[in-house]
C-alpha atoms as a PDB file:
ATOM      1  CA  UNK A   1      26.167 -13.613 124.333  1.00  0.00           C
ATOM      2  CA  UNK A   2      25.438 -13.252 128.117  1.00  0.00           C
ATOM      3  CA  UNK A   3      28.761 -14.777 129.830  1.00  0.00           C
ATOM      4  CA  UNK A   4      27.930 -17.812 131.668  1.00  0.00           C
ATOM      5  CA  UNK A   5      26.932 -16.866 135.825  1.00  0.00           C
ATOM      6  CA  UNK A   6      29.391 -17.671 138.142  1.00  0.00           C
ATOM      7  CA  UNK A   7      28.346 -20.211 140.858  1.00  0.00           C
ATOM      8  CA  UNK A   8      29.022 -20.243 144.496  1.00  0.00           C
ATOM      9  CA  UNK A   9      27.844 -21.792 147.808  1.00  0.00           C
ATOM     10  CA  UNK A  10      28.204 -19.825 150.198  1.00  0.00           C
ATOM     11  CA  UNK A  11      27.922 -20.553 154.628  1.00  0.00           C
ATOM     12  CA  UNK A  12      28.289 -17.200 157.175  1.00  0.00           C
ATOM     13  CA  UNK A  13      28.269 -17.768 160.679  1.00  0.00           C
ATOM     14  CA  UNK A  14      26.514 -14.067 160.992  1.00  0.00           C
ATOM     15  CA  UNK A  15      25.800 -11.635 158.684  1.00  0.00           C
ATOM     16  CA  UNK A  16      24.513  -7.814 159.195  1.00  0.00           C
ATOM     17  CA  UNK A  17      21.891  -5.976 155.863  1.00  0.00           C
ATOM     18  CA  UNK A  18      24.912  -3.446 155.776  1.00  0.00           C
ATOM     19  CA  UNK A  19      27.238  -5.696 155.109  1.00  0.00           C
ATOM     20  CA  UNK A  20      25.967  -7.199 152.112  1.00  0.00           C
ATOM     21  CA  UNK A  21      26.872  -4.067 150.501  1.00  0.00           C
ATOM     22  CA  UNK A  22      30.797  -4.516 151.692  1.00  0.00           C
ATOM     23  CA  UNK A  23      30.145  -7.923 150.672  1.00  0.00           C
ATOM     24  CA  UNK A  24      29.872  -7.028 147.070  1.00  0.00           C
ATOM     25  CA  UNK A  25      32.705  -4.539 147.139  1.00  0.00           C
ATOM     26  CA  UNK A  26      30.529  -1.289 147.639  1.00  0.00           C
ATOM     27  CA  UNK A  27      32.234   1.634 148.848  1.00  0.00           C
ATOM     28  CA  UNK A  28      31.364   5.658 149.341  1.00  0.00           C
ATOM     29  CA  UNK A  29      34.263   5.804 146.476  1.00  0.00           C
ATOM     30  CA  UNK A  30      31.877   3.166 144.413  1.00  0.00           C
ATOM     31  CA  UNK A  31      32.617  -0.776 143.113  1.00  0.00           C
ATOM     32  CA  UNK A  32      35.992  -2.142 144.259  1.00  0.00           C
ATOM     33  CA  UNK A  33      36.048  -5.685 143.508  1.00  0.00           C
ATOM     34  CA  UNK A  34      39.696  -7.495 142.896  1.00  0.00           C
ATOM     35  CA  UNK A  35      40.048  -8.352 139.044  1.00  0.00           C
ATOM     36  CA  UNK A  36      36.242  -7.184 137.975  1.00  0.00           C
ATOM     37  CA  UNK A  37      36.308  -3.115 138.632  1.00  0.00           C
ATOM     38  CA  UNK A  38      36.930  -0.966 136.299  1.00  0.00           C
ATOM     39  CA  UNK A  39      38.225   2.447 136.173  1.00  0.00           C
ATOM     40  CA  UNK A  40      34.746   4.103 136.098  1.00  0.00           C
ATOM     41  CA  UNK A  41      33.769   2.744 139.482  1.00  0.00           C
ATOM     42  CA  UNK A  42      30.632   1.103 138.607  1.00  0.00           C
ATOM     43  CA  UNK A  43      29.345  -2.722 139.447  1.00  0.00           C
ATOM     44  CA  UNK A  44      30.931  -4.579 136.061  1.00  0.00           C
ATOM     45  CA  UNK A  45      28.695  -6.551 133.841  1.00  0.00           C
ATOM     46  CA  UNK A  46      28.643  -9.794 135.277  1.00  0.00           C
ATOM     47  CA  UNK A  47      26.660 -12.646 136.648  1.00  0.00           C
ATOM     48  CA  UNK A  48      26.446 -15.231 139.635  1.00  0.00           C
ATOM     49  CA  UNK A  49      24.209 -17.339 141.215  1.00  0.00           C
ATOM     50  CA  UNK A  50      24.198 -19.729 143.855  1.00  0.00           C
ATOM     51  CA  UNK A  51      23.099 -20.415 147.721  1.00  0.00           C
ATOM     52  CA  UNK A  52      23.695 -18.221 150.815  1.00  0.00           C
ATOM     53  CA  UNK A  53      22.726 -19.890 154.437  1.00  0.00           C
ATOM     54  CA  UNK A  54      23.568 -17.747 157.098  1.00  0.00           C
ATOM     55  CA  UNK A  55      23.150 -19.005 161.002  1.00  0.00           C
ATOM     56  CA  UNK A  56      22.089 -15.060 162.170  1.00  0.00           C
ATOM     57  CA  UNK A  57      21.443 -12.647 159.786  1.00  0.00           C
ATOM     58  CA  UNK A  58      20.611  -9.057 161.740  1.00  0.00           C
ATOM     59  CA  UNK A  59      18.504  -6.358 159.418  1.00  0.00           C
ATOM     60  CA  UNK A  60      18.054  -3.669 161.724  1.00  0.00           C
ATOM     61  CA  UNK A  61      16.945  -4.399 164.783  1.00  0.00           C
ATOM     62  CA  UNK A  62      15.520  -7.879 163.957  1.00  0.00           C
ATOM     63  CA  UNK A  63      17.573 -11.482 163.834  1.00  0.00           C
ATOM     64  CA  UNK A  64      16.555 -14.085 161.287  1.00  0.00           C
ATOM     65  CA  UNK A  65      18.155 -17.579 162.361  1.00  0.00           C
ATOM     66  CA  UNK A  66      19.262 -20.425 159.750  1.00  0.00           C
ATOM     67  CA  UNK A  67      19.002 -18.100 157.109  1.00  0.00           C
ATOM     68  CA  UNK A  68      18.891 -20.098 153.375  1.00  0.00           C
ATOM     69  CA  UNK A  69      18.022 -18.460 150.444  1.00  0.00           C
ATOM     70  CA  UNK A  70      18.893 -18.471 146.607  1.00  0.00           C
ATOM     71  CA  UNK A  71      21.231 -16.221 145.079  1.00  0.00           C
ATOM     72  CA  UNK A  72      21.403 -14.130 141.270  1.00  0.00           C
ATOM     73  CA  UNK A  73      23.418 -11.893 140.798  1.00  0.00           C
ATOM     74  CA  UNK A  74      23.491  -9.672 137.689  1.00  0.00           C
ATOM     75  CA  UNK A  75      21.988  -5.679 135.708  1.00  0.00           C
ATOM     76  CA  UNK A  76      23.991  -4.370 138.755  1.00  0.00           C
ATOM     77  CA  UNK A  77      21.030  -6.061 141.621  1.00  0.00           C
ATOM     78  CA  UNK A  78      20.701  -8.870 143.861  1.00  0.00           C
ATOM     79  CA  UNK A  79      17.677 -11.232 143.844  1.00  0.00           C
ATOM     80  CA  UNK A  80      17.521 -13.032 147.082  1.00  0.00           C
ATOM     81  CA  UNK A  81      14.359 -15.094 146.701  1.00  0.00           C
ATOM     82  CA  UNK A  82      13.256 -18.983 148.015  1.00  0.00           C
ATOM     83  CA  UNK A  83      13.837 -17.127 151.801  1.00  0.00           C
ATOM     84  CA  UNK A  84      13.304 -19.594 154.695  1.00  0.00           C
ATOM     85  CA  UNK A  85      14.571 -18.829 158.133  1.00  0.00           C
ATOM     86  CA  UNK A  86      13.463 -18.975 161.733  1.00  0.00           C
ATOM     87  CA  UNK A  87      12.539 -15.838 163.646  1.00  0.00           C
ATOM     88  CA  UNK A  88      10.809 -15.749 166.991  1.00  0.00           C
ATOM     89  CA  UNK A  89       9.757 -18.975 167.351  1.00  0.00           C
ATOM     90  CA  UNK A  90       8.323 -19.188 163.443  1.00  0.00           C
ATOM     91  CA  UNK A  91       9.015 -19.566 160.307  1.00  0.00           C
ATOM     92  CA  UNK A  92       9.861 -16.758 157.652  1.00  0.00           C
ATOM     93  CA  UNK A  93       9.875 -16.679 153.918  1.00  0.00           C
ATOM     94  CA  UNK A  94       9.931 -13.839 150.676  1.00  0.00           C
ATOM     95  CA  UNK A  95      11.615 -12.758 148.029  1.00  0.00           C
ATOM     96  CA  UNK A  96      14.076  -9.635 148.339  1.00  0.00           C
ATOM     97  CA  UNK A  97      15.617  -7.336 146.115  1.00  0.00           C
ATOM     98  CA  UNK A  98      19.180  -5.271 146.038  1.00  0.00           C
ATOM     99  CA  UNK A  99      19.328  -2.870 143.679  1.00  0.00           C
ATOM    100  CA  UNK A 100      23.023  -0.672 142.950  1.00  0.00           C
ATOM    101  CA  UNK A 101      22.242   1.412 139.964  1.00  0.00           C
ATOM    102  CA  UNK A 102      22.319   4.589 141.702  1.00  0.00           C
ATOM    103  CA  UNK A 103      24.200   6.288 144.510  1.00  0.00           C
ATOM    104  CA  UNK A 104      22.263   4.302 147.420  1.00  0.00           C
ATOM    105  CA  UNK A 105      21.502   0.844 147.870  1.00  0.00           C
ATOM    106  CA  UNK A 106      18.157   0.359 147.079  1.00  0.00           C
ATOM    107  CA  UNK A 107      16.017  -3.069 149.379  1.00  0.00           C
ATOM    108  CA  UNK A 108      12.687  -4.040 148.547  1.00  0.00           C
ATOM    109  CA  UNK A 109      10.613  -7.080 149.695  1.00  0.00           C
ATOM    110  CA  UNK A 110       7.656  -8.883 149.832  1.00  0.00           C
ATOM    111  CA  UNK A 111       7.163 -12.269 152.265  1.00  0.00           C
ATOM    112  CA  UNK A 112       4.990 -13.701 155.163  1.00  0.00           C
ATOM    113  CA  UNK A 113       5.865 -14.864 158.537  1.00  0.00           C
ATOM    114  CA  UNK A 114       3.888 -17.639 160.467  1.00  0.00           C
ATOM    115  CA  UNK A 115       3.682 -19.165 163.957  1.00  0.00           C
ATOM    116  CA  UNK A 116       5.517 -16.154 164.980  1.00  0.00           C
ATOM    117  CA  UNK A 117       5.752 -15.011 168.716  1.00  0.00           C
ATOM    118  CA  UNK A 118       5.839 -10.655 168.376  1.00  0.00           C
ATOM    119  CA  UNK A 119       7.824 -10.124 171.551  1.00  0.00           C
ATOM    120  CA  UNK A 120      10.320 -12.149 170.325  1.00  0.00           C
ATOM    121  CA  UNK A 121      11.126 -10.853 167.098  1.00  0.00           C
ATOM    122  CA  UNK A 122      13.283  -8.360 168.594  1.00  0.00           C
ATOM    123  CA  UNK A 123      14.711  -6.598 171.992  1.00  0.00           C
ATOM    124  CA  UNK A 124      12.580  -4.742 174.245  1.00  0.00           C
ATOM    125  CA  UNK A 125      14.346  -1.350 173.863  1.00  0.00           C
ATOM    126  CA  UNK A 126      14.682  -1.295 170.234  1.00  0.00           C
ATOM    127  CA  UNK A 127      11.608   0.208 168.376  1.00  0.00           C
ATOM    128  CA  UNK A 128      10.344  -3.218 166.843  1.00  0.00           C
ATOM    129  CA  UNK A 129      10.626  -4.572 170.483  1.00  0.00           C
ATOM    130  CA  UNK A 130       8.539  -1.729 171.567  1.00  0.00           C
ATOM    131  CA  UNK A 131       5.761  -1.927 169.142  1.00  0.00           C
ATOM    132  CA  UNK A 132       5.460  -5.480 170.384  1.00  0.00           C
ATOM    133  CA  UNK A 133       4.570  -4.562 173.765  1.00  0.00           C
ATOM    134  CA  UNK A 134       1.688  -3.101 171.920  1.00  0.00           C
ATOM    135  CA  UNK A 135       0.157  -6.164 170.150  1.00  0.00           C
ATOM    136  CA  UNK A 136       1.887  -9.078 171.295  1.00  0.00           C
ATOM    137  CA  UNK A 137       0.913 -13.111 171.202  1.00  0.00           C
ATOM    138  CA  UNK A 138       1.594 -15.684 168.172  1.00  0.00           C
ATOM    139  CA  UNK A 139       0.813 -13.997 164.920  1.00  0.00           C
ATOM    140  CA  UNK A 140       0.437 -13.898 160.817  1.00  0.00           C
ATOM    141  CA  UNK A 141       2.138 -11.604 158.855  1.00  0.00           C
ATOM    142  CA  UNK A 142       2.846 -10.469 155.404  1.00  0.00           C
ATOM    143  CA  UNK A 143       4.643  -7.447 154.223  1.00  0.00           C
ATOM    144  CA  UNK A 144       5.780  -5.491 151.531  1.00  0.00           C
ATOM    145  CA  UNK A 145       8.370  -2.940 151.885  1.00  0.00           C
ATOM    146  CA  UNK A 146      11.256  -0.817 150.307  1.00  0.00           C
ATOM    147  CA  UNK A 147      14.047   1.310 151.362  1.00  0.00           C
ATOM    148  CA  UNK A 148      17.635   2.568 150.508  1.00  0.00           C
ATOM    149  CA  UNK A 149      20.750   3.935 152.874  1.00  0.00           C
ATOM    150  CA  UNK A 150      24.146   2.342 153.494  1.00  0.00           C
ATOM    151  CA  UNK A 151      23.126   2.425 157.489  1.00  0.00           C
ATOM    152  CA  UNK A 152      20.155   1.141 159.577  1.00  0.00           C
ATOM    153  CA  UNK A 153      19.217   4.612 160.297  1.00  0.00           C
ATOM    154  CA  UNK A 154      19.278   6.066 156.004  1.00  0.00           C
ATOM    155  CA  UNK A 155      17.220   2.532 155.798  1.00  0.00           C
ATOM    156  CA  UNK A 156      14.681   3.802 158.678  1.00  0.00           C
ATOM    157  CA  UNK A 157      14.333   7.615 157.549  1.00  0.00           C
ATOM    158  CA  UNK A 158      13.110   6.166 153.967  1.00  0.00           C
ATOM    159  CA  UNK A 159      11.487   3.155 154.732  1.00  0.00           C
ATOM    160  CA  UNK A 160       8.057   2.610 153.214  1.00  0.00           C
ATOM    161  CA  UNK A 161       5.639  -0.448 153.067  1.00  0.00           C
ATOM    162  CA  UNK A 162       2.438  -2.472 154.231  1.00  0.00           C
ATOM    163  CA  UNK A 163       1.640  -4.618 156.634  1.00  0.00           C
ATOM    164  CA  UNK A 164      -1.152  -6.671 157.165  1.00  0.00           C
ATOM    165  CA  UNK A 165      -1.559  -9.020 160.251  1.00  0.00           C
ATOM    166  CA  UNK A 166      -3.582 -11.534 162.571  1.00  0.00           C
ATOM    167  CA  UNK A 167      -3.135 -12.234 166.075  1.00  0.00           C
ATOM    168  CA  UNK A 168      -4.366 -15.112 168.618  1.00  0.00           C
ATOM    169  CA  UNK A 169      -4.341 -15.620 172.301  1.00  0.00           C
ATOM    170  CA  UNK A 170      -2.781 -12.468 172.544  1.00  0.00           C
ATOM    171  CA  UNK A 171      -1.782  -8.989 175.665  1.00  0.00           C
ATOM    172  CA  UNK A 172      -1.420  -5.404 174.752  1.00  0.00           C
ATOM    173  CA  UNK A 173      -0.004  -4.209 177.821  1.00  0.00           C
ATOM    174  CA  UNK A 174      -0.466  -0.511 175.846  1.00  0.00           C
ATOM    175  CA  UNK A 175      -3.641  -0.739 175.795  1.00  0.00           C
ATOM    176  CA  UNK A 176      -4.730  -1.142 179.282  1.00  0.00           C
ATOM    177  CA  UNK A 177      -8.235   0.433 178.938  1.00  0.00           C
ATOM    178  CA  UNK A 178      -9.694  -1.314 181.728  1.00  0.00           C
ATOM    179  CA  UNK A 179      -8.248  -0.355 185.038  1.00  0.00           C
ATOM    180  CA  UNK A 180      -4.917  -0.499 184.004  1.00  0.00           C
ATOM    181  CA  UNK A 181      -5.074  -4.088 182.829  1.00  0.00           C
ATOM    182  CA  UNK A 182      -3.374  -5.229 179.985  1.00  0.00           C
ATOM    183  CA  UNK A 183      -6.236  -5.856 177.345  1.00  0.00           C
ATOM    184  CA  UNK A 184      -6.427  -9.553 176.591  1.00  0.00           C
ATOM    185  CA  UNK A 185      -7.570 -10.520 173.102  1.00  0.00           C
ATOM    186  CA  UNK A 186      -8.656 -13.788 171.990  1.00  0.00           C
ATOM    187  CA  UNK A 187      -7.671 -12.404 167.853  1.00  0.00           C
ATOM    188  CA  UNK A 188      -6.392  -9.536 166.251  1.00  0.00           C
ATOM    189  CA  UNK A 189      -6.490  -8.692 162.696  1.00  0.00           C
ATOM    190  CA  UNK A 190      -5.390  -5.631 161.230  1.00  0.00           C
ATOM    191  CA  UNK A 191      -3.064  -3.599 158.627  1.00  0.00           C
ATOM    192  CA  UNK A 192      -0.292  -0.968 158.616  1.00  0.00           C
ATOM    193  CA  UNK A 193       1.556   1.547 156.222  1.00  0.00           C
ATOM    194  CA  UNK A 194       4.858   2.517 156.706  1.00  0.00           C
ATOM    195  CA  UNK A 195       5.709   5.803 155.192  1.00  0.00           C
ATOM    196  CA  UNK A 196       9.302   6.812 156.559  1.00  0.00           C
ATOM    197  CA  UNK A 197       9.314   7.174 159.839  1.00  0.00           C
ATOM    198  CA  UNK A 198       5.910   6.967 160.817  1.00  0.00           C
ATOM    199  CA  UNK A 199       3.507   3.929 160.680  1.00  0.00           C
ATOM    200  CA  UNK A 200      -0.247   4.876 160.052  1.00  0.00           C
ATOM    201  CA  UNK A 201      -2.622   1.690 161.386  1.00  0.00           C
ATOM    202  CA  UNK A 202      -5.660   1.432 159.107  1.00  0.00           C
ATOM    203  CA  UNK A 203      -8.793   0.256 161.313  1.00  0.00           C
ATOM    204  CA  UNK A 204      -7.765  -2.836 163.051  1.00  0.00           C
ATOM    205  CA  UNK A 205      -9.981  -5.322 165.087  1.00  0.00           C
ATOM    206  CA  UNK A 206      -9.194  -6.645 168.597  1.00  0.00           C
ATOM    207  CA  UNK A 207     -12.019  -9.213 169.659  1.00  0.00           C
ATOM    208  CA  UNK A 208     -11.584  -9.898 173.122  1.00  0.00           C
ATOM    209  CA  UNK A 209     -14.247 -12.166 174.925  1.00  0.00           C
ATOM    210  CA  UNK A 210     -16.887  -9.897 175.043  1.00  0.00           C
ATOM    211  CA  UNK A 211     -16.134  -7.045 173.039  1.00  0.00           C
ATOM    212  CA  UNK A 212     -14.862  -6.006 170.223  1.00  0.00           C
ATOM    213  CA  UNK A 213     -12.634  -2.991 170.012  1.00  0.00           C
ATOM    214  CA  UNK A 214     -11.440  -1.136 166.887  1.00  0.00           C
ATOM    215  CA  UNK A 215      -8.248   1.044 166.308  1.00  0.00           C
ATOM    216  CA  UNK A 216      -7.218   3.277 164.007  1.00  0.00           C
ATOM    217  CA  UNK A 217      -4.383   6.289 164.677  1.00  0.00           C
ATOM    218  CA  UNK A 218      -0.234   6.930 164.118  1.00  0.00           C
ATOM    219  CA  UNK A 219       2.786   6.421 165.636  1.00  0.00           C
ATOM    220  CA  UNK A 220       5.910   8.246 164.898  1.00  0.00           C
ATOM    221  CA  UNK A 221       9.109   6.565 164.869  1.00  0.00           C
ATOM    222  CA  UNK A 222      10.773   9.660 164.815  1.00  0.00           C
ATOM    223  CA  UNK A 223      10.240  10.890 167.944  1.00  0.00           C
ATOM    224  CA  UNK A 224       8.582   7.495 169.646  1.00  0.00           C
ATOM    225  CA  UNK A 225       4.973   9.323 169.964  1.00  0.00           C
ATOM    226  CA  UNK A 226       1.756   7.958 169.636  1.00  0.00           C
ATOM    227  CA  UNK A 227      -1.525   9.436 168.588  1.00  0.00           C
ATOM    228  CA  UNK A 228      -4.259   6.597 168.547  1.00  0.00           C
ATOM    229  CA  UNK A 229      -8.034   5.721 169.180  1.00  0.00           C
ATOM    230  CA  UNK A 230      -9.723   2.415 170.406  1.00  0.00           C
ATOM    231  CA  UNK A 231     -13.132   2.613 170.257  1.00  0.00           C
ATOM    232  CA  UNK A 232     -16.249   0.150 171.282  1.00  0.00           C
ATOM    233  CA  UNK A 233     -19.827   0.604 171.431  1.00  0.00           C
ATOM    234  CA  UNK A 234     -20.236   3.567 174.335  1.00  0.00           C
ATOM    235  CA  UNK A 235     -16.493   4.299 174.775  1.00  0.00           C
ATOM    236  CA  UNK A 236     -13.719   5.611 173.114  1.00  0.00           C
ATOM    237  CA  UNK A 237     -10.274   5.857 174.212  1.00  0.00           C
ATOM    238  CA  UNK A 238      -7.750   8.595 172.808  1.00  0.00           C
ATOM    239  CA  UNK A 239      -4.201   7.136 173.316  1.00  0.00           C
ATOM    240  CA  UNK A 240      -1.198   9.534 173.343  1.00  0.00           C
ATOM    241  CA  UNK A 241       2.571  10.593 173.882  1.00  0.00           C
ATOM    242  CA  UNK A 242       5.356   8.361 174.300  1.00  0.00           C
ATOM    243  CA  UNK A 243       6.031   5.104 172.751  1.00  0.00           C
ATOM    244  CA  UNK A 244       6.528   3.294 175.789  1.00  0.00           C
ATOM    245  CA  UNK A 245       4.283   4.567 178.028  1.00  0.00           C
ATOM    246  CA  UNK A 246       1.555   6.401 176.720  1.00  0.00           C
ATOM    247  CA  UNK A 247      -1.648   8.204 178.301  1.00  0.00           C
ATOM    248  CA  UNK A 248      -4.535   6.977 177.930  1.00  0.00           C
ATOM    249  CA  UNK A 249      -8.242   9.242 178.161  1.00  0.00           C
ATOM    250  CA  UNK A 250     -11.621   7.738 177.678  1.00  0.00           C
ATOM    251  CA  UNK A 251     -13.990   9.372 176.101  1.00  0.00           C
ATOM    252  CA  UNK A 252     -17.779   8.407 176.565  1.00  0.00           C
ATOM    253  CA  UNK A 253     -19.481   8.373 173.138  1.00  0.00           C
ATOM    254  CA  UNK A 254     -22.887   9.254 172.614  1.00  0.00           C
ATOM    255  CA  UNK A 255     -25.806   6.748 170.879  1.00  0.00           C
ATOM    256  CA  UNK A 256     -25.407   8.998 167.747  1.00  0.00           C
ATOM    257  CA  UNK A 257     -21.273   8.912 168.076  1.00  0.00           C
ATOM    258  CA  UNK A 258     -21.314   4.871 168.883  1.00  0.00           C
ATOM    259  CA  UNK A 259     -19.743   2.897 166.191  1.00  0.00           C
ATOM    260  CA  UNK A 260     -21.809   0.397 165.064  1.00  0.00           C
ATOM    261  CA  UNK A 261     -21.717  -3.595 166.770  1.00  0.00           C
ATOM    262  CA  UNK A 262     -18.630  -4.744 163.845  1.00  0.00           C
ATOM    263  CA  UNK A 263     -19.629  -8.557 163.039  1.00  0.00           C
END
């Protein structure tokens, strides 16, 4: 018979992803947990569940506030699921996996995020702070994503995922097509894949109030580049280089080369 979980209730002040791992007695040597390890090194056979609430938890570059989530622990993983936190200036909730049956960590998740202000999800000179400047205003998102590593940058270099969002009221100060103006956007609705370290955007609507642009291209996390095209009907824009400040070349299109009027 399975041996009855243990239970705990457990309240961090702060807590970083990488942690977790010390958390649970992880080392590069293997499992190291007082009175539980054995010999071999491996996670032992046993099973707890319970409630973590965390006032800051940090993954990466991004800060989750009044973390709360339930707990099971057991078949060497962690389930994290009921998520609910607060993160720039919305609310946050999924279901996350840990899994330690091989060498590396292993994350994977799945959630949405509402009422949530881009530019504040995370600093200006970190990459997720950078993408904002990009597409920023109060948004919808849901994700889907995996990775492994023992440090933010193993977790970046195999990261891989989807994410699909919508935008309102909202800047891209990126995307000044007009004059050098930030392009103002009354909604935004698009999707992403994350394949390592670069994020491919599938065709993505901005509607602004008289337009309606569409974008489609890569950007490499890598090396910060960008390689991008925003199109609407006569124009076309080819968007390139660096992250953070990128150059931008129209391109007139021609009545054969227009994309069609999107509804």
């Amino acid at each position: 018979n399975a041996p009855c979980p243990l239970q705990f209730d457990l309240h961090l002040d702060s807590l970083a992803l990488p942690d977790v791992a010390n958390l649970m007695g992880f080392t590069e040597k293997g499992w190291s947990l007082p009175f539980l390890s054995g010999s071999d090194n491996k996670l032992p056979d046993f099973r707890a569940e319970g409630s973590l609430s965390v006032g800051e938890l940090n993954i990466a570059d991004v800060t989750l506030e009044k973390f709360a989530a339930h707990i099971e622990v057991g078949d060497h993983a962690l389930i994290v699921n009921r998520v609910a936190a607060r993160i720039g200036g919305g609310t946050t909730q999924g279901e996350w996996k840990i899994d330690w049956t091989g060498n590396q960590p292993r994350y994977s998740g799945s959630g949405s995020m509402e009422g949530v202000t881009l530019e504040r999800v995370s600093p200006q000179n970190t990459v997720a702070g950078q993408i904002a400047q990009w597409i920023a205003g109060r948004a919808q998102v849901s994700y889907s994503t995996h990775f492994e590593g023992k440090t933010p940058q193993e977790m970046s270099a195999s990261a891989g995922g989807r994410v699909e969002f919508q935008v309102s009221n909202g800047t891209s100060k990126m995307l000044a097509l007009d004059g050098g103006r930030p392009l103002r956007f009354n909604g935004a609705q698009g999707a992403l894949e994350i394949d390592r370290e670069a994020i491919k955007i599938l065709p993505s609507k901005f509607k602004a109030e008289n337009r309606i642009y569409l974008m489609s291209g890569t950007i490499s996390l890598a090396n910060k580049q960008a390689k991008l095209k925003v199109s609407t009907s006569g124009t076309q824009w080819e968007i390139t280089g660096a992250l953070e400040k990128p150059e931008i070349t129209p391109q007139p299109l021609t009545a054969q080369a227009a994309p069609a009027h999107a509804k």
